[in-house]
Protein backbone atom coordinates (compact mmCIF):
# COMPACT_ATOMS: atom_id res chain seq x y z
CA UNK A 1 82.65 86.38 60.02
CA UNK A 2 79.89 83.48 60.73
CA UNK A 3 76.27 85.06 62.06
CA UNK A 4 76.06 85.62 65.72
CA UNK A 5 73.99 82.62 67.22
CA UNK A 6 71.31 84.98 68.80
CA UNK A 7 69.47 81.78 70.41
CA UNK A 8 66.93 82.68 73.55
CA UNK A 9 67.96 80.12 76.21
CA UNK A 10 66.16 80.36 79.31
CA UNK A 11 66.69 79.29 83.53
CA UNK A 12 64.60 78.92 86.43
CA UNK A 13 65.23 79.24 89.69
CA UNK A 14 66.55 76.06 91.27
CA UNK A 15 67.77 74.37 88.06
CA UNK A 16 71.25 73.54 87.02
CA UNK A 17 72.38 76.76 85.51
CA UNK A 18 70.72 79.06 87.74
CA UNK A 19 73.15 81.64 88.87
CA UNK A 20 74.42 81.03 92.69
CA UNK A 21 74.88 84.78 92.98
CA UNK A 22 71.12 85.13 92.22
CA UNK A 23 70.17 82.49 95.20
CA UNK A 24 72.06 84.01 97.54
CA UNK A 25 69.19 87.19 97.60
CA UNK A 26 65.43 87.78 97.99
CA UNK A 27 63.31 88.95 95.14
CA UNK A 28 65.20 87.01 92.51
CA UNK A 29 63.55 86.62 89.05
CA UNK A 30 61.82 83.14 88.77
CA UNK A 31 62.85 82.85 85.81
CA UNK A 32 66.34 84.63 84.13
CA UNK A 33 66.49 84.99 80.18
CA UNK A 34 69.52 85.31 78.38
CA UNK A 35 71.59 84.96 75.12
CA UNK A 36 74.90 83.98 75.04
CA UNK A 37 76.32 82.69 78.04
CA UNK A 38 76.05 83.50 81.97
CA UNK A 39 78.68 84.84 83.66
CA UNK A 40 81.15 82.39 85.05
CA UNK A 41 80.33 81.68 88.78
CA UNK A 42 84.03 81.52 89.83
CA UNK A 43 85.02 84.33 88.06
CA UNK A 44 85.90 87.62 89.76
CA UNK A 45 83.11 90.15 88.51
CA UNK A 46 82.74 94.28 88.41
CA UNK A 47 80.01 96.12 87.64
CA UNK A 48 80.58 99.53 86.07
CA UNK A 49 77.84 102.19 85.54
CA UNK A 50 76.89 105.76 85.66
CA UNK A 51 75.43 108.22 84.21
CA UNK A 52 73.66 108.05 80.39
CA UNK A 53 74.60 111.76 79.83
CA UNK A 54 78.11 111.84 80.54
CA UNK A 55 81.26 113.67 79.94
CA UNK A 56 84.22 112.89 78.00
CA UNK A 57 86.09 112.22 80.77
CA UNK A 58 83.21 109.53 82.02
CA UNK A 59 83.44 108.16 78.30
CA UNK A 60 87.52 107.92 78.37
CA UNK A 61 87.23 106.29 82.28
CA UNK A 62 85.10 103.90 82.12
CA UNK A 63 86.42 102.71 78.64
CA UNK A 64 89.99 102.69 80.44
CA UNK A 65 88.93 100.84 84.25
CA UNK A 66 86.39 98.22 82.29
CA UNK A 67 89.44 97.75 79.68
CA UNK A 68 91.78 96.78 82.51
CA UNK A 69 89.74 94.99 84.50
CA UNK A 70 88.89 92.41 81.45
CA UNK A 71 92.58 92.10 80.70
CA UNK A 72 92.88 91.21 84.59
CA UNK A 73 90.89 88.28 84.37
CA UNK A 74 87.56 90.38 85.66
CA UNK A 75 84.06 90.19 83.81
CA UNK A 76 82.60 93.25 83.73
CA UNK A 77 78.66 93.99 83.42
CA UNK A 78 76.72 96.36 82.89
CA UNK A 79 72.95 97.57 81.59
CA UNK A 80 73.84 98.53 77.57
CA UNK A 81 72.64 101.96 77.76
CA UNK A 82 73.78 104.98 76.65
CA UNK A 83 77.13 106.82 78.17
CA UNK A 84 78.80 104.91 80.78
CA UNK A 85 77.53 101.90 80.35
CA UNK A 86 78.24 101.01 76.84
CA UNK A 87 81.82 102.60 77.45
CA UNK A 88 82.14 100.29 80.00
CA UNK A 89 81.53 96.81 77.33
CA UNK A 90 83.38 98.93 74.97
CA UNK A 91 86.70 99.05 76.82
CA UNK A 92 85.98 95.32 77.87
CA UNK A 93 85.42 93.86 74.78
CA UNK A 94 89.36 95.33 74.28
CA UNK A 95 90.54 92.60 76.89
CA UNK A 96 90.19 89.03 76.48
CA UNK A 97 87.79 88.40 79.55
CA UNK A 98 84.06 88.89 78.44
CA UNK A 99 81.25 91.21 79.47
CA UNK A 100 77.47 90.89 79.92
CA UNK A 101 74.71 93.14 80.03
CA UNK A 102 71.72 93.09 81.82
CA UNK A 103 68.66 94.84 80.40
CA UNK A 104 65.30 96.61 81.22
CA UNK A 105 63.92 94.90 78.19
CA UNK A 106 63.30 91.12 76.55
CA UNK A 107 66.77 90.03 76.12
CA UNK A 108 65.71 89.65 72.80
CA UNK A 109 65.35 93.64 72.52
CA UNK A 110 67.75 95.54 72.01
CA UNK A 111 67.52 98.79 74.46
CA UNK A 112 68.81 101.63 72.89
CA UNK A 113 68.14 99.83 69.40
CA UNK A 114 71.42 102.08 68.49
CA UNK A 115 73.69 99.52 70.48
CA UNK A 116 72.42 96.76 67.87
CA UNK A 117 76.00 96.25 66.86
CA UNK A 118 77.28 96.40 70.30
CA UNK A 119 74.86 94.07 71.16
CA UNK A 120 76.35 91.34 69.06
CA UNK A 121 79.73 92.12 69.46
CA UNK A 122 79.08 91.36 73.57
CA UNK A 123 77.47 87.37 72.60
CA UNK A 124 80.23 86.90 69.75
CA UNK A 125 83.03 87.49 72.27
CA UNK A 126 81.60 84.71 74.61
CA UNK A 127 80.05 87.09 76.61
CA UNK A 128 75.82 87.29 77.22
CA UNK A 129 72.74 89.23 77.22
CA UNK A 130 71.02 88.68 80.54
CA UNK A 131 67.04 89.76 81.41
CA UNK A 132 64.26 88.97 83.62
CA UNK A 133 61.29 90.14 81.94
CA UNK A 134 60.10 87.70 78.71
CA UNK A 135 61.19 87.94 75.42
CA UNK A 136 59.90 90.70 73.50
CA UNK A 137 59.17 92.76 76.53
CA UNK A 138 59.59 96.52 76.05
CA UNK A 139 61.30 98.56 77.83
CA UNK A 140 59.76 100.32 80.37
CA UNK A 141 60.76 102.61 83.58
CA UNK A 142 60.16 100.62 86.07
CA UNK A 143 61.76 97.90 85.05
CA UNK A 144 64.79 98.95 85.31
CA UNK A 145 65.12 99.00 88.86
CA UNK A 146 65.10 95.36 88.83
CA UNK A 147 67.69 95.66 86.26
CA UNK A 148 69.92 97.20 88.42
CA UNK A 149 69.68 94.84 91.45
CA UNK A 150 70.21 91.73 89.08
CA UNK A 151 73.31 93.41 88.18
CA UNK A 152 74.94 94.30 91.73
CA UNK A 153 73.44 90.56 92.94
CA UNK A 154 75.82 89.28 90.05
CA UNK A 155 79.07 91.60 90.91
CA UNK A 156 81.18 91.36 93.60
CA UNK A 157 82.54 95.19 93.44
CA UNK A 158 80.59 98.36 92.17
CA UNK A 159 83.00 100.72 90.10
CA UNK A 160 80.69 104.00 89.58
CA UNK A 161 81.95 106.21 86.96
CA UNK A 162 79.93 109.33 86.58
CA UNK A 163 76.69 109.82 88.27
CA UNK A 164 74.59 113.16 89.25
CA UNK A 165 73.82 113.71 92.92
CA UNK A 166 70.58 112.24 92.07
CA UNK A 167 71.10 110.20 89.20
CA UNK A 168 69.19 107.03 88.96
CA UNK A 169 72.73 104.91 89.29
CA UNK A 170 72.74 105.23 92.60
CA UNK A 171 69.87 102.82 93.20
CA UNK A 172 71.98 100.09 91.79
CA UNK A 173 74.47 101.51 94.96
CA UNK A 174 71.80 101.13 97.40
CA UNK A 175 70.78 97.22 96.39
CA UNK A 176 74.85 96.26 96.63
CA UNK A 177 75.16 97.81 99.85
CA UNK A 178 72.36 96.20 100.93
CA UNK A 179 74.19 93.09 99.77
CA UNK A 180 77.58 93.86 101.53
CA UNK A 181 78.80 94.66 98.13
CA UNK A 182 81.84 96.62 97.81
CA UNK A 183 81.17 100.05 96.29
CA UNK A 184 83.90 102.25 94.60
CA UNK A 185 83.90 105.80 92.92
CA UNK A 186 86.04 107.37 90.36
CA UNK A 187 86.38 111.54 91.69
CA UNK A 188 85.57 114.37 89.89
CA UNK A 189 85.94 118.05 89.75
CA UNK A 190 83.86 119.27 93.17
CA UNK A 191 82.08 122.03 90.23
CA UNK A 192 81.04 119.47 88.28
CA UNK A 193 77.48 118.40 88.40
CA UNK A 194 78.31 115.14 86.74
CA UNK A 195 80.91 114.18 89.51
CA UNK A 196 78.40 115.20 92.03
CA UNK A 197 77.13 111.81 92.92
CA UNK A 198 80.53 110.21 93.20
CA UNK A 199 82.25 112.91 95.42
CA UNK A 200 79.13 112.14 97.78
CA UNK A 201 79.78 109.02 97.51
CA UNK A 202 83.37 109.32 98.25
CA UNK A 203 82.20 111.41 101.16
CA UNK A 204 80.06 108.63 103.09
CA UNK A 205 82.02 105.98 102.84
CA UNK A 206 82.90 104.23 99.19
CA UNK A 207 86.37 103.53 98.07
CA UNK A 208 88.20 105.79 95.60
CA UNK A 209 89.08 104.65 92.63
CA UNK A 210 92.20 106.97 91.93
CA UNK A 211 93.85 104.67 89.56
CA UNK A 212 92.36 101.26 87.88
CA UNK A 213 95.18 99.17 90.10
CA UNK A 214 93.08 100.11 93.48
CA UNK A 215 89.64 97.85 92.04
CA UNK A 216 92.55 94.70 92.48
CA UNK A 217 93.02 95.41 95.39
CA UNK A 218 89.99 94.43 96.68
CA UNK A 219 90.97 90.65 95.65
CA UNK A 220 94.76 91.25 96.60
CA UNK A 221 95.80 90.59 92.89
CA UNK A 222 98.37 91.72 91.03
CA UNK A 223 97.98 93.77 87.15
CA UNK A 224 98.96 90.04 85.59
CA UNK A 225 97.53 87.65 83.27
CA UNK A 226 94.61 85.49 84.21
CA UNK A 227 97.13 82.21 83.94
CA UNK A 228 99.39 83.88 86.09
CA UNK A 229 96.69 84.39 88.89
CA UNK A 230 95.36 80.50 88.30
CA UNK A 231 99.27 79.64 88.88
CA UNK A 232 99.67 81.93 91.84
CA UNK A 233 96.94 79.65 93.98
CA UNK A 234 97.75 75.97 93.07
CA UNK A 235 95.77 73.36 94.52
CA UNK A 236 92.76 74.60 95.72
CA UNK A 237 89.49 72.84 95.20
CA UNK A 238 86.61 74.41 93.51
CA UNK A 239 84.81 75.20 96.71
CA UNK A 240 87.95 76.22 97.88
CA UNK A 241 88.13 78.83 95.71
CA UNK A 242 84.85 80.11 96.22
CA UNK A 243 85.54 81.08 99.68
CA UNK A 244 88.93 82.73 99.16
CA UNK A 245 87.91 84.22 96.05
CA UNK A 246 85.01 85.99 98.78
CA UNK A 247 87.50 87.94 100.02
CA UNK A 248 89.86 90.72 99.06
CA UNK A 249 91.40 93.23 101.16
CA UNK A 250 88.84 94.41 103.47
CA UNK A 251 87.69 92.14 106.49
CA UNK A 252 84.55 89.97 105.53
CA UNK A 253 82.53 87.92 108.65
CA UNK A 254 81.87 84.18 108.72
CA UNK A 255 78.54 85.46 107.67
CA UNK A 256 79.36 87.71 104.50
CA UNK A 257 81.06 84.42 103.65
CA UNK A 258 78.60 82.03 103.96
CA UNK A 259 75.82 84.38 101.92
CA UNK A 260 78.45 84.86 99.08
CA UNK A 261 79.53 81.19 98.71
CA UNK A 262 76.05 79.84 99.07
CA UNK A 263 77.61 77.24 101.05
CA UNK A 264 76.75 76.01 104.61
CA UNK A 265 78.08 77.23 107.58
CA UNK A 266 79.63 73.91 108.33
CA UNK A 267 81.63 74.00 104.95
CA UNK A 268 82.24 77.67 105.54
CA UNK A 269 83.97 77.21 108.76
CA UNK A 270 86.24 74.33 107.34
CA UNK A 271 87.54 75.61 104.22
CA UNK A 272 88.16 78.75 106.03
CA UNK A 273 90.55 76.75 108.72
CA UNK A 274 92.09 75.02 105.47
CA UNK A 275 92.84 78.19 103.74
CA UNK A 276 94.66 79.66 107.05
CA UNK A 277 96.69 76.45 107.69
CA UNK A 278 97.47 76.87 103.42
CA UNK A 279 98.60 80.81 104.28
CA UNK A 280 96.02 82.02 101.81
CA UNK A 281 94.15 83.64 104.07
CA UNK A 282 94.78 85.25 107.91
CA UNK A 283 92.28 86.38 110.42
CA UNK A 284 92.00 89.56 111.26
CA UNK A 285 89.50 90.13 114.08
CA UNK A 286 87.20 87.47 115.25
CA UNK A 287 85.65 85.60 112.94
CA UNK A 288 86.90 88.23 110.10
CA UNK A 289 89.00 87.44 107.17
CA UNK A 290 91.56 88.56 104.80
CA UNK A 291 93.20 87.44 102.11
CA UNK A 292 96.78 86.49 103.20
């Protein structure tokens, strides 16, 4: 096996490169470091996270959900740490789609220094190591709020695994709803203080994620290959795709679209008419859509 290139490459805001996901949201890093590669704008994305200290059954779940959702085509990221987390690029790095972390350190430090191997195995299977703090920062608490809204700015669905009732996961939940992101929970045992923060969750409002099938859902796909979903939608342009690839299941406004595309209004509204006329998409209230 060659050496993994472990090159620093870095972006700044407004440059070609830059991830759209990023522009679409205040209090963006000026400047994002990573190694590897970004994650691919017009790819579907999940984010799946929870808590450091988890159970077996976290461990086996998130391993299982992240190692479906790569095999469907979906990039999953995550923050490297202990538990969860590194479960979740575990199980990903089984399917052929890849995953990226995002980390509370220089991207050129790797935080626990334990996942060194993990690390390398995420940039050798195309995927990345993302930060926003210069290399050869340390880690340190605070940062890693910012961590955690850089990685629910670059998902389009949350998948929370394991968390406590007041686990520091569910900060990441309170950035993507704050970003119209949808936010999903795998249930627990109602005595278990690990399951705690989910079943709340559960409780006001997120989805829940009984089986791995219900995260596809939310982009009306099928369990299939990621050739058979490019065959399933022939024709569309690039843009095209943005703004049906926006939606899922659940009715999104005119202006959910237009801050997830980071495309005008005017483009909005016509690719949105094309995409009815086409069938791929329906209206379901006014000024909501669906995929059809």
């Amino acid at each position: 096996m060659k050496e993994t290139d472990l090159t620093m490459h870095a972006v700044r805001k407004g440059e070609p490169g830059y991830p759209r996901r990023l522009m679409r949201y205040e209090k963006m890093p000026e400047t994002l470091y990573y190694i590897g590669k970004l994650p691919d704008e017009n790819r579907r994305t999940a984010a799946v996270i929870g808590a450091r200290a988890c159970s077996p059954y976290g461990r086996i779940q998130a391993f299982r959900y992240a190692d479906f959702l790569s095999r469907a085509g979906v990039q999953v990221i995550s923050g490297l740490a202990y538990g969860i987390d590194s479960e979740g690029h575990k199980g990903a790095l089984e399917g052929p789609t890849p995953t990226f972390a995002v980390l509370g350190s220089g991207a050129d430090v790797c935080y626990p220094k334990s996942h060194r191997t993990l690390y390398e195995r995420i940039v050798w299977n195309q995927g990345g190591i993302l930060s926003p703090f210069a290399p050869g920062t340390m880690p340190q608490p605070w940062h890693f709020p910012q961590r955690n809204v850089i990685i629910s700015a670059l998902s389009d669905i949350i998948l929370i695994v394991e968390a406590r009732e007041k686990s520091g996961t569910l900060s990441t939940v309170e950035a993507a709803l704050d970003m119209s992101k949808s936010v999903y929970a795998i249930p627990g045992a109602v005595n278990d203080e690990l399951s705690a923060g989910c079943n709340r969750l559960i409780y006001e409002g997120a989805v829940i994620a009984w089986r791995p099938e219900v995260l596809l859902d939310e982009w009306c796909l099928s369990p299939i290959s990621p050739e058979e979903q490019k065959k399933s939608r022939p024709g569309l342009t690039e843009e095209q795709k943005l703004v049906f690839g926006a939606l899922g299941s659940r009715p999104r406004s005119m202006d959910y679209l237009i801050r997830q595309t980071g495309l005008s209004s005017e483009k909005v509204g016509k690719y949105v008419v094309e995409l009815c006329l086409m069938g791929c998409i329906k209206e379901v209230g006014r000024h909501y859509y669906v995929q059809a």
